[in-house]
PDB file of N, CA and C in Angstrom:
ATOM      1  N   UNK A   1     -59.324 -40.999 -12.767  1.00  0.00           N
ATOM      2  CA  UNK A   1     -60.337 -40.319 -13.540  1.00  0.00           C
ATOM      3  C   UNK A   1     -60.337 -38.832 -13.244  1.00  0.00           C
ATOM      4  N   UNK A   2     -59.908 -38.448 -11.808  1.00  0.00           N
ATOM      5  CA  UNK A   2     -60.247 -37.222 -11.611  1.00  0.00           C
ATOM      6  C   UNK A   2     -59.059 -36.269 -12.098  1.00  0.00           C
ATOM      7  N   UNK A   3     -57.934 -37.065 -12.477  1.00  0.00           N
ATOM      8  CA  UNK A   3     -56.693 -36.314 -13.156  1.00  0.00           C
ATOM      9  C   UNK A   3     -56.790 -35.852 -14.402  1.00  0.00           C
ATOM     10  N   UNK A   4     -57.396 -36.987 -15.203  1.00  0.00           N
ATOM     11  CA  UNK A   4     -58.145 -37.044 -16.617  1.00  0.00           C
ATOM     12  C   UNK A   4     -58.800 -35.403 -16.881  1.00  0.00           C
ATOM     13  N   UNK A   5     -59.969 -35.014 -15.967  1.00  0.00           N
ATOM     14  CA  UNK A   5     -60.685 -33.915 -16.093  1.00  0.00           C
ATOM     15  C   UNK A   5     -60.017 -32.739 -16.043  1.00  0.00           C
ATOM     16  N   UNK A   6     -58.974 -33.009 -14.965  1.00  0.00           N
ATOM     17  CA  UNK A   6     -58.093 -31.454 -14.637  1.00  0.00           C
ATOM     18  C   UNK A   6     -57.058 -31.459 -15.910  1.00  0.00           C
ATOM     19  N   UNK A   7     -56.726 -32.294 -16.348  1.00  0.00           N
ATOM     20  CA  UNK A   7     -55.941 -32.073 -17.750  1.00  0.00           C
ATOM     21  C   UNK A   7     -56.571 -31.263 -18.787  1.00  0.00           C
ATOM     22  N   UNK A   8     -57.659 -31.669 -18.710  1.00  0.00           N
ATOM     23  CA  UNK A   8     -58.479 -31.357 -19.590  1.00  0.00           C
ATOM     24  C   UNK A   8     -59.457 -29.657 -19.607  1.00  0.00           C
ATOM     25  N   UNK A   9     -59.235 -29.544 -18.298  1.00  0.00           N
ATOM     26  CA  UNK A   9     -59.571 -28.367 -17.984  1.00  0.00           C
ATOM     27  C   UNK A   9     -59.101 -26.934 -18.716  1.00  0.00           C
ATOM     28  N   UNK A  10     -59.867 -25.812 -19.151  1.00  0.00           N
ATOM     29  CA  UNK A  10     -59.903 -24.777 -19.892  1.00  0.00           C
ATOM     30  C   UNK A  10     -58.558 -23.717 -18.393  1.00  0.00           C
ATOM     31  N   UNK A  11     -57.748 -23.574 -18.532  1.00  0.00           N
ATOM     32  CA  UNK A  11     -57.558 -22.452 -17.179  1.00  0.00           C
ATOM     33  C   UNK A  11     -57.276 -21.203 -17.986  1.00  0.00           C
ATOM     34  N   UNK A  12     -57.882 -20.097 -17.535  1.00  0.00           N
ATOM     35  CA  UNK A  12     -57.397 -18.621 -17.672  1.00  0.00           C
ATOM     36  C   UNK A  12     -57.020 -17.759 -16.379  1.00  0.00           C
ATOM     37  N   UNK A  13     -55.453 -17.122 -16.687  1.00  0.00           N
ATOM     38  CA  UNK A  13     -54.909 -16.545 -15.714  1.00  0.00           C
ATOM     39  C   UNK A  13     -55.510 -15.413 -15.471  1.00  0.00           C
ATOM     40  N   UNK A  14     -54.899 -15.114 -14.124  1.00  0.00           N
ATOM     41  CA  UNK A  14     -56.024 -14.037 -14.080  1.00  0.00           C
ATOM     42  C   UNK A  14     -54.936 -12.655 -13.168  1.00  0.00           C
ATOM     43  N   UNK A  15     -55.051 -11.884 -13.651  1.00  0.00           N
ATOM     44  CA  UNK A  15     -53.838 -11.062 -13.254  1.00  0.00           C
ATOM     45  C   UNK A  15     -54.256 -10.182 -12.334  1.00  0.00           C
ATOM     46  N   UNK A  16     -53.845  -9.905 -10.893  1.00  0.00           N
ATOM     47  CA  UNK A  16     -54.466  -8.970  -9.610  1.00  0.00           C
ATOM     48  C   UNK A  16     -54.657  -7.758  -9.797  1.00  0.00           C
ATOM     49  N   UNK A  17     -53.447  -7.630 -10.070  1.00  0.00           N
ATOM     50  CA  UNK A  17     -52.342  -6.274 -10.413  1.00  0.00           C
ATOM     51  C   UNK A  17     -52.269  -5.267 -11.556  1.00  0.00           C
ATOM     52  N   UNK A  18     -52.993  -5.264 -12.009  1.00  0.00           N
ATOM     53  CA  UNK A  18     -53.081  -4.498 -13.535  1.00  0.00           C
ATOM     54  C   UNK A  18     -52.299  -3.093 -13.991  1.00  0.00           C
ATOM     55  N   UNK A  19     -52.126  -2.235 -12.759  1.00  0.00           N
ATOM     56  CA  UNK A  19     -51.625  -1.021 -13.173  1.00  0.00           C
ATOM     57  C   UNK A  19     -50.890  -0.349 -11.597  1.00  0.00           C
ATOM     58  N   UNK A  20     -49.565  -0.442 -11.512  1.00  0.00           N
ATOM     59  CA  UNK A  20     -48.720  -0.215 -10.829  1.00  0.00           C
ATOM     60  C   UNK A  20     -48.234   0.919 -11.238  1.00  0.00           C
ATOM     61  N   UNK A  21     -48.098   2.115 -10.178  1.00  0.00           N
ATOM     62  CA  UNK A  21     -47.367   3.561  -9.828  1.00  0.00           C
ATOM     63  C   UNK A  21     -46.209   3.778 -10.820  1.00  0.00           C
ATOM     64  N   UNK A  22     -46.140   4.813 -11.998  1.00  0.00           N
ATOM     65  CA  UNK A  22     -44.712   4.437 -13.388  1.00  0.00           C
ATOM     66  C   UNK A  22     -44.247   5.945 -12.063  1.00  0.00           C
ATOM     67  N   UNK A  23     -42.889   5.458 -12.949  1.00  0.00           N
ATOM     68  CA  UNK A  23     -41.858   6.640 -12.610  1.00  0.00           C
ATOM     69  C   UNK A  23     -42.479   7.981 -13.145  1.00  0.00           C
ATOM     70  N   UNK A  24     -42.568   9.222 -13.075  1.00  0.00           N
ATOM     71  CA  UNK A  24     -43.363  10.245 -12.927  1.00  0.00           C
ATOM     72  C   UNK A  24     -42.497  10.975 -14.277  1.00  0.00           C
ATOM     73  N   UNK A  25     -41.251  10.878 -14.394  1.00  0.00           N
ATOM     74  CA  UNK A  25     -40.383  11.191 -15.673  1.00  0.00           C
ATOM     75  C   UNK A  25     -40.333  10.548 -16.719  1.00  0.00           C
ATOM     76  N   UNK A  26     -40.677   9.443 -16.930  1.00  0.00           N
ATOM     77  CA  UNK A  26     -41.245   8.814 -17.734  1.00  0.00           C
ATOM     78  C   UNK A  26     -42.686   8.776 -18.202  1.00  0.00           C
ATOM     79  N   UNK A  27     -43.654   8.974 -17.322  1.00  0.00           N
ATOM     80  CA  UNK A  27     -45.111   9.449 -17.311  1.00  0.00           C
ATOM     81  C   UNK A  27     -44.789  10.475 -18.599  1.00  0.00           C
ATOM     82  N   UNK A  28     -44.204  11.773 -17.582  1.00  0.00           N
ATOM     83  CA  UNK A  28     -44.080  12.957 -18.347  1.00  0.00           C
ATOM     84  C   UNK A  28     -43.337  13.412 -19.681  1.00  0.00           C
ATOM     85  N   UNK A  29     -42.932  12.349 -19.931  1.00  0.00           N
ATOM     86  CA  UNK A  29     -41.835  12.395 -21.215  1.00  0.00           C
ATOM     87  C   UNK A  29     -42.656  11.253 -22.396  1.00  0.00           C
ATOM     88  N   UNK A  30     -43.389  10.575 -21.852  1.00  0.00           N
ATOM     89  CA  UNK A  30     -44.978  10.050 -22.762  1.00  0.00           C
ATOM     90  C   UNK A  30     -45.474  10.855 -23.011  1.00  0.00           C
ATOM     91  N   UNK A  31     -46.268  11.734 -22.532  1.00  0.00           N
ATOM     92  CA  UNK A  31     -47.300  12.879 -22.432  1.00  0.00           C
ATOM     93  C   UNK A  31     -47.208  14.240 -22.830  1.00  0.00           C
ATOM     94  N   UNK A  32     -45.446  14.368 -22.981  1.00  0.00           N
ATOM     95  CA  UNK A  32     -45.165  15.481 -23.766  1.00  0.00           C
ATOM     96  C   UNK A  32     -45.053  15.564 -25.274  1.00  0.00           C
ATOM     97  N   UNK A  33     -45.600  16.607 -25.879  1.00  0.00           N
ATOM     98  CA  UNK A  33     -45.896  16.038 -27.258  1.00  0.00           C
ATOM     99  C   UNK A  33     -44.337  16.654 -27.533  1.00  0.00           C
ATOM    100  N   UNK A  34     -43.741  17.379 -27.272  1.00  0.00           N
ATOM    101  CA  UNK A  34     -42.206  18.089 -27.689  1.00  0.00           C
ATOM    102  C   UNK A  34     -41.843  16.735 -27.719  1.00  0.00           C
ATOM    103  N   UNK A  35     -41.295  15.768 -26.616  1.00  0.00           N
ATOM    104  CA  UNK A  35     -40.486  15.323 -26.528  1.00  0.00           C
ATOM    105  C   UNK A  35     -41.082  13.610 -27.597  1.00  0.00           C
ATOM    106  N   UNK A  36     -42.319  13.752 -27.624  1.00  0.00           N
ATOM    107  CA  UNK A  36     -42.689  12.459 -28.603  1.00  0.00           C
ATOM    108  C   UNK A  36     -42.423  12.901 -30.147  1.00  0.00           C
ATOM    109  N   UNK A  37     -42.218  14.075 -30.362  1.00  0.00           N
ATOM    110  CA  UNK A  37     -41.670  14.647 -31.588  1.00  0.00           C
ATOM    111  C   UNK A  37     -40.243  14.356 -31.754  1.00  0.00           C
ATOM    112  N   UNK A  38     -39.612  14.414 -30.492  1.00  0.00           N
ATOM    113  CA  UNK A  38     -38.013  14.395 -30.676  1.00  0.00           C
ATOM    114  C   UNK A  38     -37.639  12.501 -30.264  1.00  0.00           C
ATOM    115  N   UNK A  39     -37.979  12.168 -30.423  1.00  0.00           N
ATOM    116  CA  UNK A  39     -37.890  10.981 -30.276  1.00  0.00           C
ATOM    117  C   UNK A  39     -38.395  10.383 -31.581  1.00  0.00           C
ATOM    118  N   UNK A  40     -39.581  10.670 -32.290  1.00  0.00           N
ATOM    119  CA  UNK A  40     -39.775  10.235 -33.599  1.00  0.00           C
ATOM    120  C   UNK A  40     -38.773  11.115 -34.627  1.00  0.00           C
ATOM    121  N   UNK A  41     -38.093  12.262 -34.181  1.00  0.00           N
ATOM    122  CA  UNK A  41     -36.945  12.619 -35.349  1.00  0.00           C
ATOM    123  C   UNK A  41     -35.860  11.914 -34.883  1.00  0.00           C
ATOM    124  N   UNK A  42     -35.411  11.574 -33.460  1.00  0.00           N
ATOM    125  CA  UNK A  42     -34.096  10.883 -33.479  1.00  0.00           C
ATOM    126  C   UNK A  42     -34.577   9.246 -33.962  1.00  0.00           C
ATOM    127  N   UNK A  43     -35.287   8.755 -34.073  1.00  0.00           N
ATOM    128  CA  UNK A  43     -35.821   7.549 -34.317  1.00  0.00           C
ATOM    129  C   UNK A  43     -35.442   7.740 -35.967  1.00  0.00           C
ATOM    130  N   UNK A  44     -36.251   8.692 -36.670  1.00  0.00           N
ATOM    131  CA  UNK A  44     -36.251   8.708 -38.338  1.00  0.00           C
ATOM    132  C   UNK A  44     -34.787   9.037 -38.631  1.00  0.00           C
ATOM    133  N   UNK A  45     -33.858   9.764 -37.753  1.00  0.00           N
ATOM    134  CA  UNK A  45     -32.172  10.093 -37.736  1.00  0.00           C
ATOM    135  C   UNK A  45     -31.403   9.020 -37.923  1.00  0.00           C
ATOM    136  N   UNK A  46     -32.061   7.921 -37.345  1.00  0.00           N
ATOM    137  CA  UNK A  46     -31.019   6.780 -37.271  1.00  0.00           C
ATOM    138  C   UNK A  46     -31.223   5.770 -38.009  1.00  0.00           C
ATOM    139  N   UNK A  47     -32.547   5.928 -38.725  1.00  0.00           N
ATOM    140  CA  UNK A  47     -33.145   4.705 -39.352  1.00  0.00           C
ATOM    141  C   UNK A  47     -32.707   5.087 -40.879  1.00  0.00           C
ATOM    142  N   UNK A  48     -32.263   6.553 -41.048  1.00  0.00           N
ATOM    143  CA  UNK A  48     -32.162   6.858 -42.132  1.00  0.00           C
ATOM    144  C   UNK A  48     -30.343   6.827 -42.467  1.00  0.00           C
ATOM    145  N   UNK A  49     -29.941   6.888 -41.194  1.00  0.00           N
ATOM    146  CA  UNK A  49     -28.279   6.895 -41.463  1.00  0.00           C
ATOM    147  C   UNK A  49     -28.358   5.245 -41.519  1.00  0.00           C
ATOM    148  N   UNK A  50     -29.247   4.450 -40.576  1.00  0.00           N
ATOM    149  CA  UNK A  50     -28.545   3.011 -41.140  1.00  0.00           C
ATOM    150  C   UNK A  50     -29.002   2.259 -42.618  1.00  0.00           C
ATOM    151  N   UNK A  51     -29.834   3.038 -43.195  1.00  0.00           N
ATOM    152  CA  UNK A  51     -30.324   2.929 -44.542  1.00  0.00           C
ATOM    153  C   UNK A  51     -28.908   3.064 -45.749  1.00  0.00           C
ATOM    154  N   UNK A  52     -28.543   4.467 -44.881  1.00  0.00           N
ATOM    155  CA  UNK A  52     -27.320   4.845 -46.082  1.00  0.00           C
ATOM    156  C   UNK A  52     -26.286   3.685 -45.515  1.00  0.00           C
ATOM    157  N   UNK A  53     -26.423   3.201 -44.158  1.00  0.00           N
ATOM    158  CA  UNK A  53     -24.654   2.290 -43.907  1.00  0.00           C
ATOM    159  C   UNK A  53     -25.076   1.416 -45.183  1.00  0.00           C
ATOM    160  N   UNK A  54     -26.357   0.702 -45.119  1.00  0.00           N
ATOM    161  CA  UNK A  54     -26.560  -0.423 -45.825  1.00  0.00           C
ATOM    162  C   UNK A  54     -26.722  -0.209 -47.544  1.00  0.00           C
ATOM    163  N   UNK A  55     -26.680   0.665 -47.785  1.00  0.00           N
ATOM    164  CA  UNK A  55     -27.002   1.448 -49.387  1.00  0.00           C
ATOM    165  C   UNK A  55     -25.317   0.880 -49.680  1.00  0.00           C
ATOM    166  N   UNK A  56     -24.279   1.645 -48.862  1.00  0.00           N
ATOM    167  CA  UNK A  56     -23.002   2.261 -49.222  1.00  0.00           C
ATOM    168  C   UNK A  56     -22.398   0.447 -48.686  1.00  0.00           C
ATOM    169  N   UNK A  57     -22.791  -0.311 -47.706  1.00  0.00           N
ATOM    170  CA  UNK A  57     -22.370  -1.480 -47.929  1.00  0.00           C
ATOM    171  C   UNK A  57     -22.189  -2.659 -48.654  1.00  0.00           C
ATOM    172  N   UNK A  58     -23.603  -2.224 -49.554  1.00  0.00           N
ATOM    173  CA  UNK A  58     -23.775  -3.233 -51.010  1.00  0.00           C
ATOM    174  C   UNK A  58     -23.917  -2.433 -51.736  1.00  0.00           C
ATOM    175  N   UNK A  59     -23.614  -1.205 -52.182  1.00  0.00           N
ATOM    176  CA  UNK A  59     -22.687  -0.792 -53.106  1.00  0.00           C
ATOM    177  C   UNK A  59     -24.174  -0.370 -53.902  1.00  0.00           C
ATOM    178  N   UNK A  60     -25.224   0.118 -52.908  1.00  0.00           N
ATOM    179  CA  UNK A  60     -25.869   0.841 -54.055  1.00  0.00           C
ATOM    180  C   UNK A  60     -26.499   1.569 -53.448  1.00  0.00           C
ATOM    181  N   UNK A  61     -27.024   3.085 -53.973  1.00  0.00           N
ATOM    182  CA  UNK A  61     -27.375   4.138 -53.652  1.00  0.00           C
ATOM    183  C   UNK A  61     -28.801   4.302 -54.211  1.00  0.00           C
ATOM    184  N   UNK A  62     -29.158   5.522 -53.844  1.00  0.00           N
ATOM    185  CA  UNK A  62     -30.873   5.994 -54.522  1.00  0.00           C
ATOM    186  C   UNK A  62     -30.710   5.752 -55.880  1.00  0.00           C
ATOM    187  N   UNK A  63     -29.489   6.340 -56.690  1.00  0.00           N
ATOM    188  CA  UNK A  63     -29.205   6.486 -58.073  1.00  0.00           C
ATOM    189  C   UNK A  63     -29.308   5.180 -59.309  1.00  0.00           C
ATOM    190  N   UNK A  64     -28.315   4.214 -57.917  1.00  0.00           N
ATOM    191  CA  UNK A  64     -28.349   3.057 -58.700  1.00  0.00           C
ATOM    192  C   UNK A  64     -29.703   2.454 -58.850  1.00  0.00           C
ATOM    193  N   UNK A  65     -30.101   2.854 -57.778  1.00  0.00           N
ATOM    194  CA  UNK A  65     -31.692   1.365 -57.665  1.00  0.00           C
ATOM    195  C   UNK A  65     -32.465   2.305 -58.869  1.00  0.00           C
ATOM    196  N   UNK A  66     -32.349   3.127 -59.131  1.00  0.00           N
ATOM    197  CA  UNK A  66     -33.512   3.989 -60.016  1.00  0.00           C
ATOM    198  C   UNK A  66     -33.182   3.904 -61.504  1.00  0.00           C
ATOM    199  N   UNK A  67     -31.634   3.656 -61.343  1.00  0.00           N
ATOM    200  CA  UNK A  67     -31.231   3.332 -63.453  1.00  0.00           C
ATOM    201  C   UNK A  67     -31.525   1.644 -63.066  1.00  0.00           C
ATOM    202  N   UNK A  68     -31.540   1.104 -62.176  1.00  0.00           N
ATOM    203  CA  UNK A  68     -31.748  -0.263 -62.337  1.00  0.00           C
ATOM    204  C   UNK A  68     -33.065  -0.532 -62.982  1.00  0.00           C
ATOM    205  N   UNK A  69     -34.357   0.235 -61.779  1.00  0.00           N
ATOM    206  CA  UNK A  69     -35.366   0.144 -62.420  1.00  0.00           C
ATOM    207  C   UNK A  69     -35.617   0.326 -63.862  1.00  0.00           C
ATOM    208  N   UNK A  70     -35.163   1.368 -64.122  1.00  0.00           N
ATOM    209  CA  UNK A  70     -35.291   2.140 -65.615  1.00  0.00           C
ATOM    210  C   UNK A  70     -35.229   1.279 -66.809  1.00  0.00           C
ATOM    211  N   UNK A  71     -33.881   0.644 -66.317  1.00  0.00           N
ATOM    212  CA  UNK A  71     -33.241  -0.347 -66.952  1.00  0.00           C
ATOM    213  C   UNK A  71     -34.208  -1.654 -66.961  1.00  0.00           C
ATOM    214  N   UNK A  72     -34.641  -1.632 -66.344  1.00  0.00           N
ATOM    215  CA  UNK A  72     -35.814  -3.319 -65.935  1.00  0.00           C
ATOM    216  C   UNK A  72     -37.212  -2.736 -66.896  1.00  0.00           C
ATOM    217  N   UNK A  73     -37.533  -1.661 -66.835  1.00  0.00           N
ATOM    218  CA  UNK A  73     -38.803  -0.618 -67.646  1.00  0.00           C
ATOM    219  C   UNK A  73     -38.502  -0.821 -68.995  1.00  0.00           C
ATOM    220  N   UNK A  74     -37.157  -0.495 -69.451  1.00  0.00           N
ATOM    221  CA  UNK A  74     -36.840  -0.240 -70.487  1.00  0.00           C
ATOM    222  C   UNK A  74     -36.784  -1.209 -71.647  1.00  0.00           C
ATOM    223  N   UNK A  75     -36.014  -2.742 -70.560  1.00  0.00           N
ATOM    224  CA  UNK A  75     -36.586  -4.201 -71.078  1.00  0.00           C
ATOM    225  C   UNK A  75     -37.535  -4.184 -71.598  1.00  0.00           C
ATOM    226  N   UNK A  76     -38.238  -4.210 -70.472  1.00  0.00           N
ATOM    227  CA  UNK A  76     -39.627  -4.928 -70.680  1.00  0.00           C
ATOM    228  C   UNK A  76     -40.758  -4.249 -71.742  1.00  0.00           C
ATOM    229  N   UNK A  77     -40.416  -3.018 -71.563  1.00  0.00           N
ATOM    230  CA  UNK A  77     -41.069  -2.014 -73.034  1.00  0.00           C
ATOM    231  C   UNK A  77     -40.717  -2.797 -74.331  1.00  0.00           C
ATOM    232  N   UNK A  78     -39.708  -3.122 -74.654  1.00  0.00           N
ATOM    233  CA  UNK A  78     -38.561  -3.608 -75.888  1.00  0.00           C
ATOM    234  C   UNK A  78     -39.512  -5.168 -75.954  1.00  0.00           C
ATOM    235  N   UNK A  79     -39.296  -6.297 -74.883  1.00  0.00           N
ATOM    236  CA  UNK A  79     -39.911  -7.494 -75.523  1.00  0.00           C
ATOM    237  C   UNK A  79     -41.472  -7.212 -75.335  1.00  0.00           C
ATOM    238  N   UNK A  80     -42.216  -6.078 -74.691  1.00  0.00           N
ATOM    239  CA  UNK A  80     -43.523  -6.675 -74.976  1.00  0.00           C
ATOM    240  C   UNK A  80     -44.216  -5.657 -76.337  1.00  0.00           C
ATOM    241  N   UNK A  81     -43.307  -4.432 -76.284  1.00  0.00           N
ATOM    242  CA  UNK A  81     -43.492  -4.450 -77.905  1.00  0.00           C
ATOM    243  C   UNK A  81     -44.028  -5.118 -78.878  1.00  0.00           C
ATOM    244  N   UNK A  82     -45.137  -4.592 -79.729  1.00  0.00           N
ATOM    245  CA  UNK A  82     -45.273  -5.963 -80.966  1.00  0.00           C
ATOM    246  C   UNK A  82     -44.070  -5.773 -82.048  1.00  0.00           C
ATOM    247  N   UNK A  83     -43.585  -7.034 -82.661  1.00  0.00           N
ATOM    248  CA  UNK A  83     -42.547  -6.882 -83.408  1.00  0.00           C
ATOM    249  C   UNK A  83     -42.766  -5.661 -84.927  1.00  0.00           C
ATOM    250  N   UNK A  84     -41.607  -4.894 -85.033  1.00  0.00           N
ATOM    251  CA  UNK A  84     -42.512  -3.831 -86.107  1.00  0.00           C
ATOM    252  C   UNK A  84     -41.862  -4.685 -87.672  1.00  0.00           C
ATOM    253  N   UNK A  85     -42.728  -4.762 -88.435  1.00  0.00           N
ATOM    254  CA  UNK A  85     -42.574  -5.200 -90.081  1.00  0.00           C
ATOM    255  C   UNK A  85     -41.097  -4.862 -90.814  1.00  0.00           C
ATOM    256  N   UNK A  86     -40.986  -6.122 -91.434  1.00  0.00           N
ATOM    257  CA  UNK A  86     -39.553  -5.489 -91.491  1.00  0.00           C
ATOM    258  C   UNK A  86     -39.094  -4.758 -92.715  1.00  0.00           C
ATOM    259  N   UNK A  87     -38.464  -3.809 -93.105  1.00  0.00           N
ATOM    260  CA  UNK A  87     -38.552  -2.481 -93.842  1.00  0.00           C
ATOM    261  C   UNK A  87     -38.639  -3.216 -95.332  1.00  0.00           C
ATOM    262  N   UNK A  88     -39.561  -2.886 -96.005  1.00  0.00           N
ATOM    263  CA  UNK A  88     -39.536  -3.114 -97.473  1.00  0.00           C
ATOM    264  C   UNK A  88     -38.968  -2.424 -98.393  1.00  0.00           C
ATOM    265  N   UNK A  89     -38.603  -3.705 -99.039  1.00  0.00           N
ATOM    266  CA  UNK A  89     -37.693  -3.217-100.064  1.00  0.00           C
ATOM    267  C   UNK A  89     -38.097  -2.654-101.158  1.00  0.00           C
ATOM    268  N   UNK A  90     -37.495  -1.496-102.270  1.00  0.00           N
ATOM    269  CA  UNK A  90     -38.041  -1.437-103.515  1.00  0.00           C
ATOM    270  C   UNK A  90     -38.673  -2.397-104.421  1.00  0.00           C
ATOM    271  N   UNK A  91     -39.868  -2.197-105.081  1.00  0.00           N
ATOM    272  CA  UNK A  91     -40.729  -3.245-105.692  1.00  0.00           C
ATOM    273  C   UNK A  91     -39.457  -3.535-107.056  1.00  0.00           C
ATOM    274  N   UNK A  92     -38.688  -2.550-107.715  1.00  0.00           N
ATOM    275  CA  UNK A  92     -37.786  -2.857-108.676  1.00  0.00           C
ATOM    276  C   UNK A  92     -36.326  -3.385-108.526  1.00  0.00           C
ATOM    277  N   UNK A  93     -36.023  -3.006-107.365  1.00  0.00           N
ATOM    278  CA  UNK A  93     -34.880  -3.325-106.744  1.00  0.00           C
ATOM    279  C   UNK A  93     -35.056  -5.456-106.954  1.00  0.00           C
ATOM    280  N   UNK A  94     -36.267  -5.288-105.772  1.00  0.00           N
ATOM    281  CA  UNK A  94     -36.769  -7.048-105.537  1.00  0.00           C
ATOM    282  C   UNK A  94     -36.855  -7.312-106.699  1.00  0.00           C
ATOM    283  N   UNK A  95     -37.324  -6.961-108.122  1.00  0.00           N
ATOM    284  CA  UNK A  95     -37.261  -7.689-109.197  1.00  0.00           C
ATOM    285  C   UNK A  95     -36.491  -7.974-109.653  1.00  0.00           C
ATOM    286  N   UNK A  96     -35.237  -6.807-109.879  1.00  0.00           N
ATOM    287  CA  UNK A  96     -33.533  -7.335-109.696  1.00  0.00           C
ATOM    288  C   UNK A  96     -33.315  -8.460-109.652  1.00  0.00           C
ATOM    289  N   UNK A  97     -33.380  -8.402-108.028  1.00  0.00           N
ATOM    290  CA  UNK A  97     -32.718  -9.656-107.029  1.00  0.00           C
ATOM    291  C   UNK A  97     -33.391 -10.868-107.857  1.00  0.00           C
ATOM    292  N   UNK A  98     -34.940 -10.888-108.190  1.00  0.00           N
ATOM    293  CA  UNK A  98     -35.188 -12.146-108.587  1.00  0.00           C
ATOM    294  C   UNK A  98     -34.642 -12.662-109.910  1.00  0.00           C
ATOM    295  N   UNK A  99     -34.424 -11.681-110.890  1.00  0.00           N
ATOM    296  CA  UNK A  99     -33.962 -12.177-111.726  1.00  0.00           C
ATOM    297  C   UNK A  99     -32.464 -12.406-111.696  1.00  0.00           C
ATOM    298  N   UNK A 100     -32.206 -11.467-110.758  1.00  0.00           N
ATOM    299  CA  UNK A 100     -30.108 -12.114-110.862  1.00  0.00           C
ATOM    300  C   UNK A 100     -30.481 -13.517-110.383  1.00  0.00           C
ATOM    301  N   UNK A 101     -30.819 -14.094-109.022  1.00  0.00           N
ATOM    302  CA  UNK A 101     -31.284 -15.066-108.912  1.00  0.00           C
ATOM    303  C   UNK A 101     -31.992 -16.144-109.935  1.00  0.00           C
ATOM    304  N   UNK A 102     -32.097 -15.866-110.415  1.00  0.00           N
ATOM    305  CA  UNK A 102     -33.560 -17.227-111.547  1.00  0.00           C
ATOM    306  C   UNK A 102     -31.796 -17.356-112.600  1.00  0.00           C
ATOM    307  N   UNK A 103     -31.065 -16.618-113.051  1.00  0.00           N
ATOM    308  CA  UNK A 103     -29.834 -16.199-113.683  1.00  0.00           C
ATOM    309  C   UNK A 103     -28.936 -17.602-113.040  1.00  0.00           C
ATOM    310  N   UNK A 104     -28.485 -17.350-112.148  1.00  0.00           N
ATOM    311  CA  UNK A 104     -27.718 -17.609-111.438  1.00  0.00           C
ATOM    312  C   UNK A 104     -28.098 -19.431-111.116  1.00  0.00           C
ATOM    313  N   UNK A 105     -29.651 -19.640-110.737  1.00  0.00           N
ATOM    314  CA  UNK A 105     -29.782 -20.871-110.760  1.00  0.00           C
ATOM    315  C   UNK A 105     -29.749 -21.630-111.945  1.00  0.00           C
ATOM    316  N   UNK A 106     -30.121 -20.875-113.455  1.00  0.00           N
ATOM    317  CA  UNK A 106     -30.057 -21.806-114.645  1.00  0.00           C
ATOM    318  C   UNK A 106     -28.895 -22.136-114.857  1.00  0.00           C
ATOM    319  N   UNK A 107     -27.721 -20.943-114.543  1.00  0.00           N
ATOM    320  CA  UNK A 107     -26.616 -21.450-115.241  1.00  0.00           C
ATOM    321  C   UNK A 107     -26.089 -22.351-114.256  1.00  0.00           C
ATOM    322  N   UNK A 108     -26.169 -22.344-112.603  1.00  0.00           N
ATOM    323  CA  UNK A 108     -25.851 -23.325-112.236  1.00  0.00           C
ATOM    324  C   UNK A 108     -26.362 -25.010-112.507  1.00  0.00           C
ATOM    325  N   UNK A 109     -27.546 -25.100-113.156  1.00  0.00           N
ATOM    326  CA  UNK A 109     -28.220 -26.322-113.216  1.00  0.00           C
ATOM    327  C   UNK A 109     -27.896 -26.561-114.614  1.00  0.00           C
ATOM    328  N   UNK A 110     -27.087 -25.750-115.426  1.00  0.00           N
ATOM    329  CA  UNK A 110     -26.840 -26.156-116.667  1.00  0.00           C
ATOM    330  C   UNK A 110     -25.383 -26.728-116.290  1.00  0.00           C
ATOM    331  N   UNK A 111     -24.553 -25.963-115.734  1.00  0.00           N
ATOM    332  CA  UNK A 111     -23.207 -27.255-115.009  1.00  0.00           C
ATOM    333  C   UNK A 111     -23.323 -27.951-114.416  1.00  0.00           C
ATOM    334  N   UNK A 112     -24.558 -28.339-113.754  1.00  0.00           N
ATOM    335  CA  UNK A 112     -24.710 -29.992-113.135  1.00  0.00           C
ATOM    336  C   UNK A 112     -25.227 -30.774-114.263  1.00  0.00           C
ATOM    337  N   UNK A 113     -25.716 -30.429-115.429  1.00  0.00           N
ATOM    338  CA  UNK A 113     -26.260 -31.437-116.238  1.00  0.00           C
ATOM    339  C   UNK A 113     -25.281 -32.019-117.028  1.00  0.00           C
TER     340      UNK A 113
END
């Protein structure tokens, strides 16, 4: 039974030691704002050259990703467009057509008879 309880028991560690003597060049290279500047430009130096390894490894650059977008904009302008009416024809022209047509079906229905 008494194993039961200690299983069961909540434990939190508890640490003695909290803050141990740092190396004094390291202290001072925290605390300098020069050198936390040069460390966030060699940091942005390298993050930006491995940007370009990976641009120039799959074969695409600032240029491409931006006609890609354009290209994806340019879609999507086109189908959500409402469809525009489709160009009308002359009102005499269409009367033409209907009568070559109405023409064209009598005499065909006069050679099927």
């Amino acid at each position: 039974m008494m194993r039961q309880d200690f299983d069961k028991t909540i434990r939190i560690p508890v640490i003695t030691d909290l803050v141990r003597a740092g190396d004094n060049e390291i202290v001072e290279q925290v605390r300098n704002p020069r050198s936390r500047q040069q460390r966030r430009e060699t940091f942005e130096q390298r993050l930006k050259e491995r940007i370009a390894e990976l641009q120039s490894a799959t074969g695409q650059d600032e240029y491409s990703g931006l006609a890609r977008a354009h290209a994806i904009r340019s879609e999507n302008s086109k189908q959500s467009a409402p469809p525009t009416a489709p160009p009308r024809i002359d009102p005499a022209v269409e009367k033409h057509i209907d009568q070559a047509r109405d023409e064209l079906i009598r005499e065909l229905s006069g050679m099927l008879k």
